[in-house]
Protein backbone atom coordinates (compact mmCIF):
# COMPACT_ATOMS: atom_id res chain seq x y z
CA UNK A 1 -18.07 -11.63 5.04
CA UNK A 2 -19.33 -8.80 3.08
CA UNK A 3 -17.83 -5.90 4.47
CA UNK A 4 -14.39 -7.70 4.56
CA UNK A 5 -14.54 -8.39 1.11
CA UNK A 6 -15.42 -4.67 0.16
CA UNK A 7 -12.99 -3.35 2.99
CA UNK A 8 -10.31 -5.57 1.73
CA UNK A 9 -11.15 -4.72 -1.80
CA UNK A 10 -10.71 -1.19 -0.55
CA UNK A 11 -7.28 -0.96 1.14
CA UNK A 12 -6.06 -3.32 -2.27
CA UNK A 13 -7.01 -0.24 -4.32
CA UNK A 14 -5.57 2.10 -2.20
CA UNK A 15 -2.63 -0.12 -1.65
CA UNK A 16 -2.04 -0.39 -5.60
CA UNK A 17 -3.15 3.27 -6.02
CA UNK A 18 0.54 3.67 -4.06
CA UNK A 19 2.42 1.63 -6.21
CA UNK A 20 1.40 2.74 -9.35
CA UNK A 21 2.35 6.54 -8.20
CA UNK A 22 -0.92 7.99 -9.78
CA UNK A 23 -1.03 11.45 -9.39
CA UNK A 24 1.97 12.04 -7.07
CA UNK A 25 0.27 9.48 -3.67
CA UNK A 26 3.38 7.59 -3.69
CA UNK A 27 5.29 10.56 -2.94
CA UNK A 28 2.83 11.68 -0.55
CA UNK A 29 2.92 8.15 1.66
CA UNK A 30 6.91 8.69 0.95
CA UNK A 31 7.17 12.09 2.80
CA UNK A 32 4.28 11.25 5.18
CA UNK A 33 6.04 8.02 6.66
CA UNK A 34 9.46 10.41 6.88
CA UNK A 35 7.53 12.22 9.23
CA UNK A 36 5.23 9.49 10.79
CA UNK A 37 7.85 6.13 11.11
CA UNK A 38 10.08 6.21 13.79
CA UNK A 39 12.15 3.56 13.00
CA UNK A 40 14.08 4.30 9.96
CA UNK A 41 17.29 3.34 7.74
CA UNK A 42 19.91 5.50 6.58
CA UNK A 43 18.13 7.23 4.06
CA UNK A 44 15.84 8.49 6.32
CA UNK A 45 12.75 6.50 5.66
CA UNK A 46 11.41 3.24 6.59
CA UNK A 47 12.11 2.02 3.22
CA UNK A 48 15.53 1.79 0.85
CA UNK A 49 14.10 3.67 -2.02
CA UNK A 50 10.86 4.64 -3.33
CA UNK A 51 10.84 1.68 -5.67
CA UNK A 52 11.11 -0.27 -2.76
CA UNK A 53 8.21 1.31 -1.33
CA UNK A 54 6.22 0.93 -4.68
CA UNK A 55 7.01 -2.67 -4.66
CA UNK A 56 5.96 -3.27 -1.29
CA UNK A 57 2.41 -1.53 -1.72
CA UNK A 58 2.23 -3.51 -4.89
CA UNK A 59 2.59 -6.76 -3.59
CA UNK A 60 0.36 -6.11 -0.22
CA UNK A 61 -2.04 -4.32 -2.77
CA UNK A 62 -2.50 -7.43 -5.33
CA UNK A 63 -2.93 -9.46 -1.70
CA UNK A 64 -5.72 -7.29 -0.43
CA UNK A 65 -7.70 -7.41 -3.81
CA UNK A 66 -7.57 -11.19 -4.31
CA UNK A 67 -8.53 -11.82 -0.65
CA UNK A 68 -10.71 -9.31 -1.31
CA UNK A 69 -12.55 -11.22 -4.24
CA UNK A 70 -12.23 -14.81 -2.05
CA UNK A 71 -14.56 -12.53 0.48
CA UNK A 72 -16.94 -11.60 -1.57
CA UNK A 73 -17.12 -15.11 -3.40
CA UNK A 74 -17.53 -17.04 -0.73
């Protein structure tokens, strides 16, 4: 349960890292998925906009750290 926790802890500050945009890694994931994602929309991406991108990562990030914390608590 450990190593859940902390892994899951992890990929929620990675996942908020993204959606915050610090120091340019939401542009990064941005041009990395144009290249990556096969399936895209119009815009060329797998995602509307990048603020639709930033939301997504923030939700899935806030996710990740509080099932993070119920790992680690229980």
């Amino acid at each position: 349960m450990i190593f859940r926790g902390v892994l899951a802890l992890l990929v929620g500050v990675v996942f908020t890292t993204v959606a915050c945009g610090c120091r340019g890694v939401d542009v990064w994931v941005w041009d990395w998925a144009d290249v990556v994602v096969r399936q895209r929309t119009r815009y060329g991406t797998p995602w509307r906009s990048l603020t639709v991108m930033r939301v997504y990562f923030g939700v899935l990030g806030a996710v990740s750290l509080v099932a993070g914390l119920y790992f680690l608590a229980n």
